[in-house]
Protein backbone atom coordinates (compact mmCIF):
# COMPACT_ATOMS: atom_id res chain seq x y z
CA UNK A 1 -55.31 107.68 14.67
CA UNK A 2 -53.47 104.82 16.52
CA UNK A 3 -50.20 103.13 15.21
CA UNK A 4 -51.65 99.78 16.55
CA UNK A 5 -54.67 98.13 17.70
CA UNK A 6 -55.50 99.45 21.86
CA UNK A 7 -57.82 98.28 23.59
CA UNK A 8 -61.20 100.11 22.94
CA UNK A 9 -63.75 100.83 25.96
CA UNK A 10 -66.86 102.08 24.51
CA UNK A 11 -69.30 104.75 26.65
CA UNK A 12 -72.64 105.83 25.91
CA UNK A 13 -74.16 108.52 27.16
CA UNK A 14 -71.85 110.78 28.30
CA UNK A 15 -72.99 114.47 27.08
CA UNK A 16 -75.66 116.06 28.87
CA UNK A 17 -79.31 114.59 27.48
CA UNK A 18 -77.07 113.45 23.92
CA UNK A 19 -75.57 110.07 23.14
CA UNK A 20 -71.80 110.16 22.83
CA UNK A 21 -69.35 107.83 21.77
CA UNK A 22 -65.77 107.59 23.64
CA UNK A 23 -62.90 106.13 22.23
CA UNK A 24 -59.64 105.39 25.07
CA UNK A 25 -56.56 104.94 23.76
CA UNK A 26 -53.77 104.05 26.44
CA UNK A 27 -50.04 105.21 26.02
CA UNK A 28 -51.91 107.91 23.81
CA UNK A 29 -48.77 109.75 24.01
CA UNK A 30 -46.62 107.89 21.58
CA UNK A 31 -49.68 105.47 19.88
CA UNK A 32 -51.98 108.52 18.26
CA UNK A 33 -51.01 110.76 15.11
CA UNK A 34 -52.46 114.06 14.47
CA UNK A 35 -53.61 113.91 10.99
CA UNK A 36 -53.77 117.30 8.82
CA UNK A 37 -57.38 116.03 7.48
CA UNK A 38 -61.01 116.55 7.99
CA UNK A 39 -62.75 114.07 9.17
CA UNK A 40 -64.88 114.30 6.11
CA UNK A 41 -61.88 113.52 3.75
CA UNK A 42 -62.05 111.31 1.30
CA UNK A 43 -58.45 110.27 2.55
CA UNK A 44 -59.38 108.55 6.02
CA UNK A 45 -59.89 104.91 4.33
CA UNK A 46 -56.46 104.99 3.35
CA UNK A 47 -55.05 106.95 6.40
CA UNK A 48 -56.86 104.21 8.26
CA UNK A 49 -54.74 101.42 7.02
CA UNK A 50 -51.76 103.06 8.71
CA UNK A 51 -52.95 101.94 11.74
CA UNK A 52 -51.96 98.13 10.87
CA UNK A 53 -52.38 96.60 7.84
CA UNK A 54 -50.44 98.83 5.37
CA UNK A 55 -47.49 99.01 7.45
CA UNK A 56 -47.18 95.41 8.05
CA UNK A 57 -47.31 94.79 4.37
CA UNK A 58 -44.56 97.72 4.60
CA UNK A 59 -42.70 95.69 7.10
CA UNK A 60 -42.67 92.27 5.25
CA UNK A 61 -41.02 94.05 1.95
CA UNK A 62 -38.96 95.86 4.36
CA UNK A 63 -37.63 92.55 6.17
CA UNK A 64 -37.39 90.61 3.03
CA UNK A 65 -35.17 93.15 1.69
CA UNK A 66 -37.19 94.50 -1.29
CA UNK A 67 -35.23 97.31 -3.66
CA UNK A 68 -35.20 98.45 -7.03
CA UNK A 69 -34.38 95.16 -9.15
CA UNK A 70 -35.49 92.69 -6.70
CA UNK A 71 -38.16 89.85 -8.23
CA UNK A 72 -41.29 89.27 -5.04
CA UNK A 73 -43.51 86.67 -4.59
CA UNK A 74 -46.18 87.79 -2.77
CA UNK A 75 -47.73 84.58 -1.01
CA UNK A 76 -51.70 85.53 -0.11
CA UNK A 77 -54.22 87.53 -1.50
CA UNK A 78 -55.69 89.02 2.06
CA UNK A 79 -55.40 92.80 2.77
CA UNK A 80 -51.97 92.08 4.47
CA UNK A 81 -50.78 90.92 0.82
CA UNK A 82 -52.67 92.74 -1.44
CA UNK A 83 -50.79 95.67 0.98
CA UNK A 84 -47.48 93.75 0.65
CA UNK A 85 -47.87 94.00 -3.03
CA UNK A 86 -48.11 97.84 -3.22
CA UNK A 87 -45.46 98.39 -0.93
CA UNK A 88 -43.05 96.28 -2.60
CA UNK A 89 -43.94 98.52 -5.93
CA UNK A 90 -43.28 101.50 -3.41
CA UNK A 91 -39.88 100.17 -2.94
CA UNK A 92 -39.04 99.46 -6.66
CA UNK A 93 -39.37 95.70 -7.00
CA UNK A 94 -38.92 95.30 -10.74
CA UNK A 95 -41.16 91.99 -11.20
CA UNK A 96 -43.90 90.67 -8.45
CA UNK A 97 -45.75 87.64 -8.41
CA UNK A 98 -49.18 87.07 -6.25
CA UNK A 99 -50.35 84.43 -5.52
CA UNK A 100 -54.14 83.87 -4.70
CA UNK A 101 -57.47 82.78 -5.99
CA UNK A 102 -59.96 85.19 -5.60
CA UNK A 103 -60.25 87.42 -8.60
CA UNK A 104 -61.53 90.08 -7.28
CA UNK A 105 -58.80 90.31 -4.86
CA UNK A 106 -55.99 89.04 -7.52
CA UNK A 107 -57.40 92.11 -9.32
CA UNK A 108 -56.46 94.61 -6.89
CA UNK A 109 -53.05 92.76 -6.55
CA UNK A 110 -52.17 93.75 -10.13
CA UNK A 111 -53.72 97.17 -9.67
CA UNK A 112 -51.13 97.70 -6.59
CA UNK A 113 -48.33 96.66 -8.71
CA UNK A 114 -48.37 92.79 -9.36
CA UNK A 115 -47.68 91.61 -12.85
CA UNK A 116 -48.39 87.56 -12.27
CA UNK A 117 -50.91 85.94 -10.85
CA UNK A 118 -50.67 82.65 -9.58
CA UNK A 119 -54.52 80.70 -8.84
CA UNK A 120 -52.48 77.29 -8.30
CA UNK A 121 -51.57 75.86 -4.50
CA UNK A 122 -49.20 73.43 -3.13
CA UNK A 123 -46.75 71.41 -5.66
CA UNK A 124 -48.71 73.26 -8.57
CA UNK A 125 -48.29 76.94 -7.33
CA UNK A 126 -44.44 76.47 -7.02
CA UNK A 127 -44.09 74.59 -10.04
CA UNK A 128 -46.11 77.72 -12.01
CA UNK A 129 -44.05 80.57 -9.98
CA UNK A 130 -40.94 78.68 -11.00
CA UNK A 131 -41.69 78.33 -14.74
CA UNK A 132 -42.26 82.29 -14.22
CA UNK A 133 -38.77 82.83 -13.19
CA UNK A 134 -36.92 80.77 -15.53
CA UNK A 135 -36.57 78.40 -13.21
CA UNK A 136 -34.63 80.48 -10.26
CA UNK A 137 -37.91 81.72 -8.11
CA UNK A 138 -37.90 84.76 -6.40
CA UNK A 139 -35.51 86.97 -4.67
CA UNK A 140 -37.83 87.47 -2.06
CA UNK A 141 -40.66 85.98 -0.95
CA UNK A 142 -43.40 87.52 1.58
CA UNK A 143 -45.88 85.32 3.27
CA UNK A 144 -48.99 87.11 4.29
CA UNK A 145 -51.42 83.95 5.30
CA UNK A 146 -49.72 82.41 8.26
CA UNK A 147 -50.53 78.53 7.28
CA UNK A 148 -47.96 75.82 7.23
CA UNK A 149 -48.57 75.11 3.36
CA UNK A 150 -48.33 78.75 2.68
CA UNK A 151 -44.98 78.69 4.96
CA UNK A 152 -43.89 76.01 2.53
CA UNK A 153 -44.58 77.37 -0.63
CA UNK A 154 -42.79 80.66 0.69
CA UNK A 155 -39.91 78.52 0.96
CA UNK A 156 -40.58 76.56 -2.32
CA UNK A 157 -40.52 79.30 -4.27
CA UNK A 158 -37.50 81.42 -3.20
CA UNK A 159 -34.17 81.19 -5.37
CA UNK A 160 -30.88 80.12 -3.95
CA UNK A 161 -29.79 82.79 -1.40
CA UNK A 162 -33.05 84.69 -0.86
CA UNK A 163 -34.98 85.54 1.84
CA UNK A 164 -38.95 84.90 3.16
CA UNK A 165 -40.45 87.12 5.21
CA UNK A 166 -42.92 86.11 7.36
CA UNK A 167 -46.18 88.46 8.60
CA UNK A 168 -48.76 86.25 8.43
CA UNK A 169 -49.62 85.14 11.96
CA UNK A 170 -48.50 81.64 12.07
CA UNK A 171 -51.23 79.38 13.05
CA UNK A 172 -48.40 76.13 13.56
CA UNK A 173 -45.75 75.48 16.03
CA UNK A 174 -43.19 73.61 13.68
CA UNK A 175 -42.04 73.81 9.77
CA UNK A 176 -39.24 72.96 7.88
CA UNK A 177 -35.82 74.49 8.09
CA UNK A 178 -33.21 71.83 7.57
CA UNK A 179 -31.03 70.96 4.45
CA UNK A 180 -33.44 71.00 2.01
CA UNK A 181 -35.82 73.37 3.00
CA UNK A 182 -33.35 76.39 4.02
CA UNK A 183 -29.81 75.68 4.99
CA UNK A 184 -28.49 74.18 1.45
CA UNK A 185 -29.96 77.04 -0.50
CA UNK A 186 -28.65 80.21 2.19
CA UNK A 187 -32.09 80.87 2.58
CA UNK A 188 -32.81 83.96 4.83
CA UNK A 189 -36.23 83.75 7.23
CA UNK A 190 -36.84 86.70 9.01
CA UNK A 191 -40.77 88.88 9.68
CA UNK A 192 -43.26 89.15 12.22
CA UNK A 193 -45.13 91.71 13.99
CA UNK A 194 -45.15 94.83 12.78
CA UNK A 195 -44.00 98.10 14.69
CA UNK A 196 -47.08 99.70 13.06
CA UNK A 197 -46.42 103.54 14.37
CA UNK A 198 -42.65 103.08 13.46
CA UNK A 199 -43.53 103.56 9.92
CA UNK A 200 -45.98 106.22 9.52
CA UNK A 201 -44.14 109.01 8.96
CA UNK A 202 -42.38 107.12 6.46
CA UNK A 203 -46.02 105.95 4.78
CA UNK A 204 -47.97 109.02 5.77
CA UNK A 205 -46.99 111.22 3.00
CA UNK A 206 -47.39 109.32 0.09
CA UNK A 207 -51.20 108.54 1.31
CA UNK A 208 -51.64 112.57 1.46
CA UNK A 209 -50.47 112.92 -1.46
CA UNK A 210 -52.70 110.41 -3.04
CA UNK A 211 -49.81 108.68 -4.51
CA UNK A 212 -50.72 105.16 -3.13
CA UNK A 213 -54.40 103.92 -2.22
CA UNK A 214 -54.12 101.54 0.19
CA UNK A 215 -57.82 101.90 1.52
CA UNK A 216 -58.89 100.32 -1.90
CA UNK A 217 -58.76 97.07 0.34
CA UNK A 218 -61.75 98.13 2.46
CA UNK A 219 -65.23 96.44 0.34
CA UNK A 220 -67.11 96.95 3.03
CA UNK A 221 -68.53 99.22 5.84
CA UNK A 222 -70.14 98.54 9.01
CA UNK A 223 -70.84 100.18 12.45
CA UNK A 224 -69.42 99.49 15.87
CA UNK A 225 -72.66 97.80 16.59
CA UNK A 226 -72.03 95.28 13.02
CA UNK A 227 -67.99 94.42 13.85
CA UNK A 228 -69.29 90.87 14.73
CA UNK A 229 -71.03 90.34 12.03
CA UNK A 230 -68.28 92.09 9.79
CA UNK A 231 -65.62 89.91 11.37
CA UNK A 232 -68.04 86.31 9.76
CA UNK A 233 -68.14 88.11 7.10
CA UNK A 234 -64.10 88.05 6.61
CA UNK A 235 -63.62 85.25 8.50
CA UNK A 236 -66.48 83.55 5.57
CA UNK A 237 -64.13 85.21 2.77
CA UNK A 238 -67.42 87.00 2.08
CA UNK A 239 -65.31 90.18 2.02
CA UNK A 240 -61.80 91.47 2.03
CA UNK A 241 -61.45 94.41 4.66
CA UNK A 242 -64.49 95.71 6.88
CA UNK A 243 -64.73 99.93 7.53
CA UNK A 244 -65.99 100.19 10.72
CA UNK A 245 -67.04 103.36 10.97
CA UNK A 246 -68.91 104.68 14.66
């Protein structure tokens, strides 16, 4: 399984008078895990998530300093959150707020581990998350949609002295970070990519064990010959997470 996303060259044709598909994988050396599984398992959904999107939600609790007794708002209902949720229950976050709109998705989010859901956006959202918290906001607050107006409800919502981690690929150049925003209230701003294969030992055996589900995310399967279609179909919000299986 590879700790990130290679590049892919696909082959056909390759076994004498058969039809074979061939997956390359450069740096195969350090990027691939040997997995203790059958391919048949009913495991490899969730297994599959190590590859990316479980471990960045990993890495944005991680970075944003979730422990046992830390409050996390959880900005984004996308895999990447829905992900950031459970791991921030995996690190002992005692009270964690999603925000998002789709139900079916906000759904999942409390199944992972969130106990608030917040539908409202903008002025609204914070306002809501803030009436939540007595007022304070969060100690930490992970942003999983990479938008300026999610950027600035991150920082909207995080209490004096805490910290937003960003792992949503930011699709903006410039946001706010001056008196207001940040520097009056000591708040932290740290994320970004995610050193996917880092973690996986660290994930790996809680997925064996079946002690987290992370491959709940995937609602939908498709071939290699569909991943175009499947990527309008998340790009439409028509579904969460696409399977592609070959």
């Amino acid at each position: 399984m590879p700790g990130g996303t290679p590049h892919l060259l696909r082959e056909r044709g390759l076994l004498s008078g058969a039809q074979a598909e061939v997956v390359r994988v450069p740096q195969a050396q350090g990027t691939l895990v040997r997995l203790p599984v059958r391919e048949e398992s009913a495991l490899l959904p969730s297994l599959l998530t190590l590859a990316d999107v479980y471990p960045t939600g990993h890495h944005a609790a991680v970075t944003a300093g979730v422990g046992p007794g830390t409050s996390v708002t959880v900005v984004g209902d996308g895999a990447v959150g829905l992900l950031s949720v459970l791991a921030a229950r995996r690190r002992g976050a005692e009270e964690i707020i999603l925000m998002g709109r789709h139900k079916d998705r906000t759904d999942l989010g409390r199944e992972f581990g969130a106990v608030e859901v917040v539908a409202e956006r903008g002025e609204e959202g914070v306002e809501r998350v803030r009436e939540l918290t007595r007022g304070e906001g969060t100690h930490t607050v992970i942003e999983a949609v990479g938008q300026l107006d999610a950027y600035e409800t991150a920082l909207g919502v995080a209490r004096v002295g805490g910290t937003v981690s960003r792992v949503g690929l930011p699709q903006y150049e410039r946001g706010p970070i001056g008196i207001s925003a940040m520097f009056a209230a000591n708040v932290t701003l740290t994320g970004g990519p995610a050193p996917a294969r880092a973690y996986i030992e660290e994930l790996l055996p809680d997925v064996l064990e079946g002690n987290v589900h992370p491959g709940l995310v995937f609602d939908h399967a498709s071939d290699l010959d569909g991943v175009s279609e499947a990527y309008r179909l998340m790009d439409q919000r028509e579904v969460l997470k696409v399977l592609v299986q070959p």
